[in-house]
PDB file of N, CA and C in Angstrom:
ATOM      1  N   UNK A   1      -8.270  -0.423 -18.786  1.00  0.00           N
ATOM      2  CA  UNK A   1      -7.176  -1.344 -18.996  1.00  0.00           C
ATOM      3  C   UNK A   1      -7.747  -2.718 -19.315  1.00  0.00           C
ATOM      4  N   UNK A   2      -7.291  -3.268 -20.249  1.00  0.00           N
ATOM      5  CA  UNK A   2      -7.617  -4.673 -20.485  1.00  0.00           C
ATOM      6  C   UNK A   2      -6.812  -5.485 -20.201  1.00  0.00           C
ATOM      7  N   UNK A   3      -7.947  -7.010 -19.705  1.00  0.00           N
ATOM      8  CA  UNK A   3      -6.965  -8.338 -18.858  1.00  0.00           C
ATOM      9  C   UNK A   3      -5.892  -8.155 -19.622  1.00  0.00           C
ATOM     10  N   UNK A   4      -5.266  -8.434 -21.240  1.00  0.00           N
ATOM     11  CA  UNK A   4      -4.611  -8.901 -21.507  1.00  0.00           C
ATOM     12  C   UNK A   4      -3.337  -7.985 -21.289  1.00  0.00           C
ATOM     13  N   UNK A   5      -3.565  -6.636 -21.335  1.00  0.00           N
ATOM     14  CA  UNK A   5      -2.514  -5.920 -20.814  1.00  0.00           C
ATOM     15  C   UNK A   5      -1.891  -5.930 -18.883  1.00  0.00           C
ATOM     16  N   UNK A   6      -2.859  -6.477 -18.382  1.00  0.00           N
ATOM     17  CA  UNK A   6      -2.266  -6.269 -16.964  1.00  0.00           C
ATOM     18  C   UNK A   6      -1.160  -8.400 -17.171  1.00  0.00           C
ATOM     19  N   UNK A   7      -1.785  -8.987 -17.691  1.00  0.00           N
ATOM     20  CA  UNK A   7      -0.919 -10.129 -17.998  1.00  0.00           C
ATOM     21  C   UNK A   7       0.341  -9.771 -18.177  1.00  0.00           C
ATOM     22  N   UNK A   8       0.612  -8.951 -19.334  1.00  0.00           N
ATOM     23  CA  UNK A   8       2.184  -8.924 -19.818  1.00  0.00           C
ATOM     24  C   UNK A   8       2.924  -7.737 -19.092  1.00  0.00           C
ATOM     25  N   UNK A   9       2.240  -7.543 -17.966  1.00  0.00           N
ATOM     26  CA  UNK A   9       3.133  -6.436 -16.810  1.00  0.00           C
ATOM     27  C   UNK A   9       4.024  -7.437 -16.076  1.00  0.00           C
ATOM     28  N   UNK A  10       5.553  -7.047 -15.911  1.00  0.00           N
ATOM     29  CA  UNK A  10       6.034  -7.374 -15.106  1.00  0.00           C
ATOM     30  C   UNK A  10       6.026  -7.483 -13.483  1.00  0.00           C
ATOM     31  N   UNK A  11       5.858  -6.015 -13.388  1.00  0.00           N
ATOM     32  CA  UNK A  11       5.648  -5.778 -12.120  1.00  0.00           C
ATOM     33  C   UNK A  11       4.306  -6.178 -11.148  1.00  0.00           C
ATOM     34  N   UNK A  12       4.932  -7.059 -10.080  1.00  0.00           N
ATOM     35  CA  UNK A  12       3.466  -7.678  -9.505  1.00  0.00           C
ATOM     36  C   UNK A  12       2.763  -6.494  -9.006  1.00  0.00           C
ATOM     37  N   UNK A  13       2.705  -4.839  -8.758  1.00  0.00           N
ATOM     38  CA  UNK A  13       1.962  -4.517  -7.919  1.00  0.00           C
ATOM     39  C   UNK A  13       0.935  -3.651  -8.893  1.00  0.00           C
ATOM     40  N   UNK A  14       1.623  -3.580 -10.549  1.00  0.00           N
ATOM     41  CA  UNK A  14       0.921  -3.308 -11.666  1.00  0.00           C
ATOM     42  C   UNK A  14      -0.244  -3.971 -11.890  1.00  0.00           C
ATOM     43  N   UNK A  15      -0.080  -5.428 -11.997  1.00  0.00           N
ATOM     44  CA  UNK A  15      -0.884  -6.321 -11.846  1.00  0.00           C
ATOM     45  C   UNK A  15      -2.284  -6.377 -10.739  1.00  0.00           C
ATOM     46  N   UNK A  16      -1.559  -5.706  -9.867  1.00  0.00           N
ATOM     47  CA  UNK A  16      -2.740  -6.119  -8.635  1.00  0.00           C
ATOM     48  C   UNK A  16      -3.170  -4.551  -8.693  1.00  0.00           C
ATOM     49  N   UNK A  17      -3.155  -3.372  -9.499  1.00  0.00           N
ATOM     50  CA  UNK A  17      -3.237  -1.993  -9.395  1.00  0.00           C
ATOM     51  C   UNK A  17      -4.922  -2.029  -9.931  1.00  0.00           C
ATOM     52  N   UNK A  18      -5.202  -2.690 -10.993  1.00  0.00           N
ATOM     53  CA  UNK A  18      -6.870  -2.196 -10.821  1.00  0.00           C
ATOM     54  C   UNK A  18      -7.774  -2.699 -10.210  1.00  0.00           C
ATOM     55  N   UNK A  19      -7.335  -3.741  -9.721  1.00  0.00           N
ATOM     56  CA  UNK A  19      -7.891  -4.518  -8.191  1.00  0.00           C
ATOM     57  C   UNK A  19      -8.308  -3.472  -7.228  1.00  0.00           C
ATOM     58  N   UNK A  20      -6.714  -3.030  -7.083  1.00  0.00           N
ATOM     59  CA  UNK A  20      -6.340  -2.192  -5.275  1.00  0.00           C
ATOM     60  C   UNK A  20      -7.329  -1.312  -5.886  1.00  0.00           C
ATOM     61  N   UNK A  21      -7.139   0.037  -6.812  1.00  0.00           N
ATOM     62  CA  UNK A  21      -7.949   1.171  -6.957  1.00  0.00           C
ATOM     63  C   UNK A  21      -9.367   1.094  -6.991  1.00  0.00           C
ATOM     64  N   UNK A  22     -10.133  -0.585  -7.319  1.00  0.00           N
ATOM     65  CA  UNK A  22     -11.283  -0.471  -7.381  1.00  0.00           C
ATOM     66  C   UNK A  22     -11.756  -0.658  -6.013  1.00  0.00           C
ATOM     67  N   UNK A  23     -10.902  -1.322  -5.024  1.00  0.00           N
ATOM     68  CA  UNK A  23     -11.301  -1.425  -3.421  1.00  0.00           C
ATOM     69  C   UNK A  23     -10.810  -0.519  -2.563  1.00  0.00           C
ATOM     70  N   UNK A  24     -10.136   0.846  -3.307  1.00  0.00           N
ATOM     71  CA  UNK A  24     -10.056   2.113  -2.965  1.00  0.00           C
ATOM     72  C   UNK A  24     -11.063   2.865  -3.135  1.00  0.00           C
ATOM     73  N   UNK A  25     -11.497   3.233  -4.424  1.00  0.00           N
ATOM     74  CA  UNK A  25     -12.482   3.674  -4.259  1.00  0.00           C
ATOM     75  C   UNK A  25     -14.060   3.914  -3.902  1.00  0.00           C
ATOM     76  N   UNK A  26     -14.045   2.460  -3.736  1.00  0.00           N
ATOM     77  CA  UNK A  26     -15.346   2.001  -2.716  1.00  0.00           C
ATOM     78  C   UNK A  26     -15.441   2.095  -1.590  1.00  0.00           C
ATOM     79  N   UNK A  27     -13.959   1.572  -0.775  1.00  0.00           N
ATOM     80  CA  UNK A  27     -13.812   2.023   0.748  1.00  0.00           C
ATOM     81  C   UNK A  27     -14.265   3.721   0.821  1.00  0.00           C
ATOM     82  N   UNK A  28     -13.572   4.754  -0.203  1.00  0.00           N
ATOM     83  CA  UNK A  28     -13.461   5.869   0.370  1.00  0.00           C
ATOM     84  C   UNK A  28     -15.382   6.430  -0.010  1.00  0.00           C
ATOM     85  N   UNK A  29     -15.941   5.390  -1.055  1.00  0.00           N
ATOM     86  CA  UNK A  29     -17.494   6.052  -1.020  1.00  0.00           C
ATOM     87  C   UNK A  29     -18.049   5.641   0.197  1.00  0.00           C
ATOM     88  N   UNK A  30     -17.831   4.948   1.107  1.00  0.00           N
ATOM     89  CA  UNK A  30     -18.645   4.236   2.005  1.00  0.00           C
ATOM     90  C   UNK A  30     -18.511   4.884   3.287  1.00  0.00           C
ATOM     91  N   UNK A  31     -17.427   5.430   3.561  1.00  0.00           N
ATOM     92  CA  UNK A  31     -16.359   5.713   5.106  1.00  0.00           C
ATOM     93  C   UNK A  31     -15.711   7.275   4.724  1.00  0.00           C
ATOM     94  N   UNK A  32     -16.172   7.920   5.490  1.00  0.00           N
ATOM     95  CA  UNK A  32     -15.031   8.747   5.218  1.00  0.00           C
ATOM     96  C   UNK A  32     -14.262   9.132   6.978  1.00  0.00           C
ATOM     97  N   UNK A  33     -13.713   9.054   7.615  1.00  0.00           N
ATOM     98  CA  UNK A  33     -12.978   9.155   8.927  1.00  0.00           C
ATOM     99  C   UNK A  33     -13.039  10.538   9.268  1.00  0.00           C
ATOM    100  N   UNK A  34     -13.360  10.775  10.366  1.00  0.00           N
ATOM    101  CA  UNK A  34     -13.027  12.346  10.900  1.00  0.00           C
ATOM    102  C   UNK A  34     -12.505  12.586  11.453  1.00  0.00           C
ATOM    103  N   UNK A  35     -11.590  11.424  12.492  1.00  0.00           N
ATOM    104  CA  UNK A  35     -10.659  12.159  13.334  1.00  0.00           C
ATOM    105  C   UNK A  35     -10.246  10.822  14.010  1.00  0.00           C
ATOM    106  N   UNK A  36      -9.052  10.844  14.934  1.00  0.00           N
ATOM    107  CA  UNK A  36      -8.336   9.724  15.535  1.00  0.00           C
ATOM    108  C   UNK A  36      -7.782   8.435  14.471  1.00  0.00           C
ATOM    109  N   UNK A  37      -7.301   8.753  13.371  1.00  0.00           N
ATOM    110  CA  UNK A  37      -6.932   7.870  12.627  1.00  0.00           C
ATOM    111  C   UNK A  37      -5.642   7.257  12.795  1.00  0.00           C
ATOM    112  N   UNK A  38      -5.299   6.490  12.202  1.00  0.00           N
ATOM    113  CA  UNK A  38      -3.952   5.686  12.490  1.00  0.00           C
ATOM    114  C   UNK A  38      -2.902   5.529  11.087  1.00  0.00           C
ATOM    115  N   UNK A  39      -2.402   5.411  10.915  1.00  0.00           N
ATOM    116  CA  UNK A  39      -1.314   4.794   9.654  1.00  0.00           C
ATOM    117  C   UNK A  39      -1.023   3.045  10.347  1.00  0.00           C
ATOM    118  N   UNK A  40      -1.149   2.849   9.904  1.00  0.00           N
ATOM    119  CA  UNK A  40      -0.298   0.880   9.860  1.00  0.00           C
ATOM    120  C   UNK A  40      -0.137   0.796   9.013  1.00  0.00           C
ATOM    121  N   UNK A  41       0.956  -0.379   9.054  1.00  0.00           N
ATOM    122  CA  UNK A  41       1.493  -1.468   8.768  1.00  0.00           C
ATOM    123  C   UNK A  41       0.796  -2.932   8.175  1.00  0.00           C
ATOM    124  N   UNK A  42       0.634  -3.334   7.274  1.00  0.00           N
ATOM    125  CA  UNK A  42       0.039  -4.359   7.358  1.00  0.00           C
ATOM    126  C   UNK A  42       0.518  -5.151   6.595  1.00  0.00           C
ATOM    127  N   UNK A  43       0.867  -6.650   6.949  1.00  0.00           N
ATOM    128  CA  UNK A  43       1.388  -7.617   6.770  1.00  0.00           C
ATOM    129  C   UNK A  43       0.953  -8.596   5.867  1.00  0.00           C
ATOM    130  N   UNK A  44       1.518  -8.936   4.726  1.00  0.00           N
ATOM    131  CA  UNK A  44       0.720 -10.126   3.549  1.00  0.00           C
ATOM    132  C   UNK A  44       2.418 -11.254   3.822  1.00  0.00           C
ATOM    133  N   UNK A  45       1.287 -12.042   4.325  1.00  0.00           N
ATOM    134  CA  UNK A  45       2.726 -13.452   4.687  1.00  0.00           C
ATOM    135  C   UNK A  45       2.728 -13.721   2.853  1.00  0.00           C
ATOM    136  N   UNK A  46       3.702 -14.342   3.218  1.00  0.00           N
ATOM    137  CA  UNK A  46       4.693 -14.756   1.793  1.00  0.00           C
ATOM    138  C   UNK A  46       5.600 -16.361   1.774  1.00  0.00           C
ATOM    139  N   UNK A  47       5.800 -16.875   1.425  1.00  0.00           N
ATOM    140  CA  UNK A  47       5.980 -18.433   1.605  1.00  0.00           C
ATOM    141  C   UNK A  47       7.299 -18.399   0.138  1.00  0.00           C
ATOM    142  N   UNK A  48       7.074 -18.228  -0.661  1.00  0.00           N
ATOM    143  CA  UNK A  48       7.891 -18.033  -1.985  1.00  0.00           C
ATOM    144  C   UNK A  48       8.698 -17.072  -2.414  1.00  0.00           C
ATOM    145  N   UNK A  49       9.033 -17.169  -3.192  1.00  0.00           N
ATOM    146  CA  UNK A  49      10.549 -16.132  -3.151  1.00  0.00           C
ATOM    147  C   UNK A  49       9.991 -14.757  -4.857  1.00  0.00           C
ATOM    148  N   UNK A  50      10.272 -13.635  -4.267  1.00  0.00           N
ATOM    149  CA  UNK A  50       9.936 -12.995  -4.529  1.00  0.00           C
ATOM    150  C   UNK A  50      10.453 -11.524  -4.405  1.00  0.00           C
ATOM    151  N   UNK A  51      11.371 -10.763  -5.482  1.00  0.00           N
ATOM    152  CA  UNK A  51      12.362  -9.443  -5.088  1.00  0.00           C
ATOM    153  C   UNK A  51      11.860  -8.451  -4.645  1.00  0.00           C
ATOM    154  N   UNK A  52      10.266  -8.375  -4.468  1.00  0.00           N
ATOM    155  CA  UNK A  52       9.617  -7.581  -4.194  1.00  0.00           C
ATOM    156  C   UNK A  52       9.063  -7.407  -2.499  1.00  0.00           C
ATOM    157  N   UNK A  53       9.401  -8.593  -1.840  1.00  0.00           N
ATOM    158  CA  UNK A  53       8.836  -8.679  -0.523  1.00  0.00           C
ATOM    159  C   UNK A  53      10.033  -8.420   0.754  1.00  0.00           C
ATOM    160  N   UNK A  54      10.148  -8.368   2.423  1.00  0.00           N
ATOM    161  CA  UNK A  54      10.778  -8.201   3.176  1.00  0.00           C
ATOM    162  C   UNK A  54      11.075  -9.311   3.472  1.00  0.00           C
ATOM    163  N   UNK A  55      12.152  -9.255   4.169  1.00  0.00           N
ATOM    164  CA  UNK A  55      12.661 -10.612   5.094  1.00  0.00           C
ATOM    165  C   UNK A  55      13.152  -9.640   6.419  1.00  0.00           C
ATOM    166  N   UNK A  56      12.242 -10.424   7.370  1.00  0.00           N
ATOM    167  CA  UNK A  56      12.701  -9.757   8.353  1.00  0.00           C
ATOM    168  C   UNK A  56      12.827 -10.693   9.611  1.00  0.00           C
ATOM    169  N   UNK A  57      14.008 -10.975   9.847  1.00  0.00           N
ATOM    170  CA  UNK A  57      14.632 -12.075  10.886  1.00  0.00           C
ATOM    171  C   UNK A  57      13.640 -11.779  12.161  1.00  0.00           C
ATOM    172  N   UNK A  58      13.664 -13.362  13.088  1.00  0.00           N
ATOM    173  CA  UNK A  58      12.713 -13.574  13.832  1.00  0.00           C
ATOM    174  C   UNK A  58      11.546 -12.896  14.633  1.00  0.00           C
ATOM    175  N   UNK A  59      10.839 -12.912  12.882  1.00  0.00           N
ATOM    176  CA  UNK A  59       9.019 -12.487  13.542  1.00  0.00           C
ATOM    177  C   UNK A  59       8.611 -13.670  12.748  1.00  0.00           C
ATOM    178  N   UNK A  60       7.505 -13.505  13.089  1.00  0.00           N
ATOM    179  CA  UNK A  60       6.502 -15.342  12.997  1.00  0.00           C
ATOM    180  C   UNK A  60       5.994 -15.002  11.724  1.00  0.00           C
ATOM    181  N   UNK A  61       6.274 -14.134  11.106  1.00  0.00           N
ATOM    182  CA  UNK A  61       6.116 -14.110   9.195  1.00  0.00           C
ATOM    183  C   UNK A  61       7.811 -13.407   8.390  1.00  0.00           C
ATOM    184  N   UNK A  62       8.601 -14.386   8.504  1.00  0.00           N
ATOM    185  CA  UNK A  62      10.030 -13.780   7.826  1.00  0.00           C
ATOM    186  C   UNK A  62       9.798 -13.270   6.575  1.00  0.00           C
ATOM    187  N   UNK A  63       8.697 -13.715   5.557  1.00  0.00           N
ATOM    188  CA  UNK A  63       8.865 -13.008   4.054  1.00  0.00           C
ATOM    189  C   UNK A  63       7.693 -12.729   4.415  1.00  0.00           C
ATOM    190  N   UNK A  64       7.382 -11.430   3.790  1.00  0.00           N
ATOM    191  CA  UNK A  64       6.297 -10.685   3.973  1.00  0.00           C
ATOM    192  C   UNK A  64       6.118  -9.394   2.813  1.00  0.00           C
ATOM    193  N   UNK A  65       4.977  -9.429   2.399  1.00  0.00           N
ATOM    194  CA  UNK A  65       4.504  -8.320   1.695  1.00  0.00           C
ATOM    195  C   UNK A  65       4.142  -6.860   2.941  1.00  0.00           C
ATOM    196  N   UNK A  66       4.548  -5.688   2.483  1.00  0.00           N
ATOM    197  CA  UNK A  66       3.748  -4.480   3.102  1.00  0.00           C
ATOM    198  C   UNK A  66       2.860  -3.933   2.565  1.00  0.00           C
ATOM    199  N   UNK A  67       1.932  -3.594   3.292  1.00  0.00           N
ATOM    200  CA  UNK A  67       1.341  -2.491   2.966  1.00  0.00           C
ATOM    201  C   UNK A  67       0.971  -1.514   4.046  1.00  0.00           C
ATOM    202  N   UNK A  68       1.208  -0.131   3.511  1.00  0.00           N
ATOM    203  CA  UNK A  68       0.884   0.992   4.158  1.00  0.00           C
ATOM    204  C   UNK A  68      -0.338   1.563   4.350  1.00  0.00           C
ATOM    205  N   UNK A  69      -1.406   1.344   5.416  1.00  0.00           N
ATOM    206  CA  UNK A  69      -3.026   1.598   5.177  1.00  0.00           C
ATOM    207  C   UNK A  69      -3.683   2.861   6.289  1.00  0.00           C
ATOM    208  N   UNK A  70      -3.963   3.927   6.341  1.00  0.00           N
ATOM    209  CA  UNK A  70      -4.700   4.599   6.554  1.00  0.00           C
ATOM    210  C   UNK A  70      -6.052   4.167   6.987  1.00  0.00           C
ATOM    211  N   UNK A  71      -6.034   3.949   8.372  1.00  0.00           N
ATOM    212  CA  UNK A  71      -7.257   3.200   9.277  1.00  0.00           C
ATOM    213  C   UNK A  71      -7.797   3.863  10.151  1.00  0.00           C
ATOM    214  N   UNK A  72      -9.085   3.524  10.394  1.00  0.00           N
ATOM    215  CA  UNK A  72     -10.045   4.109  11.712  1.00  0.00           C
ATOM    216  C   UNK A  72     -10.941   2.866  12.531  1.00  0.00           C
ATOM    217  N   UNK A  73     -10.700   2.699  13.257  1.00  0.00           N
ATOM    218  CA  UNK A  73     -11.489   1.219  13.984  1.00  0.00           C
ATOM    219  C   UNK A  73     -11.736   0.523  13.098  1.00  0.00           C
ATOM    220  N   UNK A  74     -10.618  -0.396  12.894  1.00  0.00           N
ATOM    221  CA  UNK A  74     -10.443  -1.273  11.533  1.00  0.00           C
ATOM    222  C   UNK A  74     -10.747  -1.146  10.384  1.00  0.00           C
ATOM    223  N   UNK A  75     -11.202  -0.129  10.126  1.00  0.00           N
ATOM    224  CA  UNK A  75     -11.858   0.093   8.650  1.00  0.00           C
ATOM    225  C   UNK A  75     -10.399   0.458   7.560  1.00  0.00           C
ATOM    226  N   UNK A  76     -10.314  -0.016   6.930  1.00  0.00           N
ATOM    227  CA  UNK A  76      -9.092   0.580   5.593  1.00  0.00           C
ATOM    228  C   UNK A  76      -9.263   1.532   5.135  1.00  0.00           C
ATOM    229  N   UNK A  77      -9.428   2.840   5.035  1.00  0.00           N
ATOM    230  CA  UNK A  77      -9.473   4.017   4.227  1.00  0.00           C
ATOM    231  C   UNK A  77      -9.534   3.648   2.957  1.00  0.00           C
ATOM    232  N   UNK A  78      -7.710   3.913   3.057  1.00  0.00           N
ATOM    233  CA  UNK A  78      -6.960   3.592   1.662  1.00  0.00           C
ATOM    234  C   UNK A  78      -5.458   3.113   1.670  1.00  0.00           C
ATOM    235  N   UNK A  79      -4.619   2.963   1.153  1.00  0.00           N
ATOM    236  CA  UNK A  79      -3.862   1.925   1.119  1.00  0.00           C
ATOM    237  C   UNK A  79      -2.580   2.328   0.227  1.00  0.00           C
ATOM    238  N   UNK A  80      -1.290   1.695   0.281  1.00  0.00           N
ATOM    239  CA  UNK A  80      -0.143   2.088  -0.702  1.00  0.00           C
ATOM    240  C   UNK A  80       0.735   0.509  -0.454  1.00  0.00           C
ATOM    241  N   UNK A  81       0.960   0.035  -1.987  1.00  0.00           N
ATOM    242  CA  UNK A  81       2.051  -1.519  -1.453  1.00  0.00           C
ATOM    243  C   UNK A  81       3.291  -0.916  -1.335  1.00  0.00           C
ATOM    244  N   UNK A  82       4.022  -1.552  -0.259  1.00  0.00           N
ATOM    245  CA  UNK A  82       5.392  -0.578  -0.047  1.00  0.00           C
ATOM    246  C   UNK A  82       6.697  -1.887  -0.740  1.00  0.00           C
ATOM    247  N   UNK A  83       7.544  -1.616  -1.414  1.00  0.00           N
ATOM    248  CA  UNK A  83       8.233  -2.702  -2.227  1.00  0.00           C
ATOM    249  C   UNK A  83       9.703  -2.564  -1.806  1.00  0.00           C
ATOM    250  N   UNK A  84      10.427  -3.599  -1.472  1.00  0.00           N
ATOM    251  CA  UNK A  84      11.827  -3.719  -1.399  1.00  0.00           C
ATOM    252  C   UNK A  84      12.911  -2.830  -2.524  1.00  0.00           C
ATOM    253  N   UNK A  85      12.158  -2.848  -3.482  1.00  0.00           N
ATOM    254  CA  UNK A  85      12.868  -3.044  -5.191  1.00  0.00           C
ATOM    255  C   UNK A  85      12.550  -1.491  -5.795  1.00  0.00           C
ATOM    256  N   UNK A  86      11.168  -1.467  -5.077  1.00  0.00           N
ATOM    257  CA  UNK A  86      10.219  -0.733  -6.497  1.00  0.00           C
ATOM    258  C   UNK A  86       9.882   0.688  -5.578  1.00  0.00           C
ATOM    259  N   UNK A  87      10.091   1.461  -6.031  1.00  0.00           N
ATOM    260  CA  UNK A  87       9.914   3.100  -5.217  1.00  0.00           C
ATOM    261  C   UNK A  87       8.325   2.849  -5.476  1.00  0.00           C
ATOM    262  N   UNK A  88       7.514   3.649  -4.564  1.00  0.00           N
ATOM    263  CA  UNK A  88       5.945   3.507  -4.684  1.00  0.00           C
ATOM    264  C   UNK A  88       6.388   5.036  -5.724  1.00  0.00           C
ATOM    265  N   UNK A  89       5.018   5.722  -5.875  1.00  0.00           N
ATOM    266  CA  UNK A  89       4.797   6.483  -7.353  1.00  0.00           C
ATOM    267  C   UNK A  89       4.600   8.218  -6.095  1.00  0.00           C
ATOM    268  N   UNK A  90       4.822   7.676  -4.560  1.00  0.00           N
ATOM    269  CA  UNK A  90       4.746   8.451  -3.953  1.00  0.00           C
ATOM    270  C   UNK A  90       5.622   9.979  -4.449  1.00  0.00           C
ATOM    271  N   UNK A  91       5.310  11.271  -4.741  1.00  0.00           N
ATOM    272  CA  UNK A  91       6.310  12.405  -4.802  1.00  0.00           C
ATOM    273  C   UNK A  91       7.023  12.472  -3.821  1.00  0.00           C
ATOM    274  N   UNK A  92       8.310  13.020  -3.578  1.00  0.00           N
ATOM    275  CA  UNK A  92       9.218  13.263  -2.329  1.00  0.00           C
ATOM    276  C   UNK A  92       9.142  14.758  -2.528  1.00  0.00           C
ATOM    277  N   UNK A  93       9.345  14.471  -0.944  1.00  0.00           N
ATOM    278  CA  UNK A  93       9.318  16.270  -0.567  1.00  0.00           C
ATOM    279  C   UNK A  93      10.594  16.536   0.428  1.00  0.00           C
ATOM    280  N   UNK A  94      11.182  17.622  -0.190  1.00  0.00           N
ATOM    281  CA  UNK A  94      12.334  18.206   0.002  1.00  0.00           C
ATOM    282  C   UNK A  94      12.200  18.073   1.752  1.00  0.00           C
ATOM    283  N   UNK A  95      13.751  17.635   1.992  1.00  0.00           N
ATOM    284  CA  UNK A  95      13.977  17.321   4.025  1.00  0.00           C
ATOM    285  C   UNK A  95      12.907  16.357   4.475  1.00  0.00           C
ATOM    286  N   UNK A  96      12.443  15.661   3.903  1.00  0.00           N
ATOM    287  CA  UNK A  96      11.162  14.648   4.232  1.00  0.00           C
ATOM    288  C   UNK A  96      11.817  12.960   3.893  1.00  0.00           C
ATOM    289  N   UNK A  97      11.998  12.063   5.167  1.00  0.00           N
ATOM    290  CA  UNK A  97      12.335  10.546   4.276  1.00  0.00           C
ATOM    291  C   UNK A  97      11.108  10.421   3.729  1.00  0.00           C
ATOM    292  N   UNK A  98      11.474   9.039   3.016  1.00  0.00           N
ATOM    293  CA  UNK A  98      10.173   8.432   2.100  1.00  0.00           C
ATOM    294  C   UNK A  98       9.107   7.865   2.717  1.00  0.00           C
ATOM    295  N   UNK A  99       9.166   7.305   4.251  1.00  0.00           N
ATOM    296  CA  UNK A  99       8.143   6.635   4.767  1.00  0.00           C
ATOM    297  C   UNK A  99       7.449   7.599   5.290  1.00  0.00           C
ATOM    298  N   UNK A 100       8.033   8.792   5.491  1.00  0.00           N
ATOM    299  CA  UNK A 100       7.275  10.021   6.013  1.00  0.00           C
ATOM    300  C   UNK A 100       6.630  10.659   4.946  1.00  0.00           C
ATOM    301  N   UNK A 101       6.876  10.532   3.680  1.00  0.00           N
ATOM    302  CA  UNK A 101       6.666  11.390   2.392  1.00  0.00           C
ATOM    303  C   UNK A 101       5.023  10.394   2.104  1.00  0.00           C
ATOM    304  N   UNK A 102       5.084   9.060   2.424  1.00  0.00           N
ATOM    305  CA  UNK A 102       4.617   8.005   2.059  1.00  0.00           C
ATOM    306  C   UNK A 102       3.077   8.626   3.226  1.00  0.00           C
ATOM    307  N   UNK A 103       3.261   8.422   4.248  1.00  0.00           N
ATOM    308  CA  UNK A 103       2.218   8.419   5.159  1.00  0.00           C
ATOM    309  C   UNK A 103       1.220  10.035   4.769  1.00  0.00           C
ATOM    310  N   UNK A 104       2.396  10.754   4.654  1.00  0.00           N
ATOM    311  CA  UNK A 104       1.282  12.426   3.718  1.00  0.00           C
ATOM    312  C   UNK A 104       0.382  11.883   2.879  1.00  0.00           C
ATOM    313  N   UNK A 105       1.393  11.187   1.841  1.00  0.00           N
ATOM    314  CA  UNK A 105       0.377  10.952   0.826  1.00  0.00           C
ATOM    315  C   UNK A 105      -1.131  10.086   1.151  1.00  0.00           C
ATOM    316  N   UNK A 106      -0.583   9.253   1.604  1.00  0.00           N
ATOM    317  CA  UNK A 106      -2.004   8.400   2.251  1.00  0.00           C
ATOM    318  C   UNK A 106      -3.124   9.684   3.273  1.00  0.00           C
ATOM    319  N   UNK A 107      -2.365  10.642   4.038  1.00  0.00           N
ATOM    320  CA  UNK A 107      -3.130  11.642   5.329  1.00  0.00           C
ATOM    321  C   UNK A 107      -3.929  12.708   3.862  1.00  0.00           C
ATOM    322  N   UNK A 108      -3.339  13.196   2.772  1.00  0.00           N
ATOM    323  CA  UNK A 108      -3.849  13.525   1.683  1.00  0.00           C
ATOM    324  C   UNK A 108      -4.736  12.958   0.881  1.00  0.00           C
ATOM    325  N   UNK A 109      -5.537  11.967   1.194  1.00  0.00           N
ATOM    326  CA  UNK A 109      -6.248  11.399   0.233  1.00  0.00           C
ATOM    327  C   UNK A 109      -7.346  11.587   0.976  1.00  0.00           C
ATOM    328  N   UNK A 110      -7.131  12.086   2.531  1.00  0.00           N
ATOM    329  CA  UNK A 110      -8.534  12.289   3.180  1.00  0.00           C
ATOM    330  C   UNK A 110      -9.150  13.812   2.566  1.00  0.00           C
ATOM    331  N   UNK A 111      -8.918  14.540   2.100  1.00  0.00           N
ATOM    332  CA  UNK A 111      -9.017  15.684   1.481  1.00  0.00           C
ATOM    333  C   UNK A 111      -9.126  15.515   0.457  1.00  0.00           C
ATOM    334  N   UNK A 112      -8.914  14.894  -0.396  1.00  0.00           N
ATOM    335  CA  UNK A 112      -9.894  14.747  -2.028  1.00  0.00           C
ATOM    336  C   UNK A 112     -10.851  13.842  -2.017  1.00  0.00           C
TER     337      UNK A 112
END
């Protein structure tokens, strides 16, 4: 992909996509986890207005970016931005919500 094409993307998480995948795939050459892992939550404060982020009444960051990260004693695995607006590229699976559909996909990436 070239700079000038990630410029004329609308979508901010397009933009930040060959970033994230290149600090995906380095985390996963370095670390790979074997057991006791976690799913979080993780929080990108936000100050500006933006259709893509949460507002979530009294916590000590009201606008906030998510992200969904696959962790082992702090280490990041790998990672998914979760969007107000924007469905992640996650597949859904039949009788499954999306945050549950969401966390497979991330527990699946330990296997490839």
């Amino acid at each position: 992909m070239h700079l000038l094409d990630i410029t004329q993307q609308t979508d901010i998480f397009s933009k930040l996509e060959l970033l994230a995948s290149h600090i995906r795939d380095i985390s996963k050459k370095f670390y790979i986890p074997a057991s006791n892992i976690s799913i979080d939550e993780m929080i990108a404060q936000f100050s500006g207005r933006s259709a893509y982020t949460f507002h979530i009444k009294n916590k000590s960051t009201p606008e906030e970016y998510k992200i969904l990260s696959l962790c082992k004693l702090g280490y990041t695995y790998t990672f998914l931005f979760i969007s107000r607006i924007k469905s992640s590229n996650v597949n859904t699976i039949t009788n499954v919500n999306k945050t549950s559909a969401e966390v497979f996909y991330l527990v699946k990436q330990l296997l490839s």
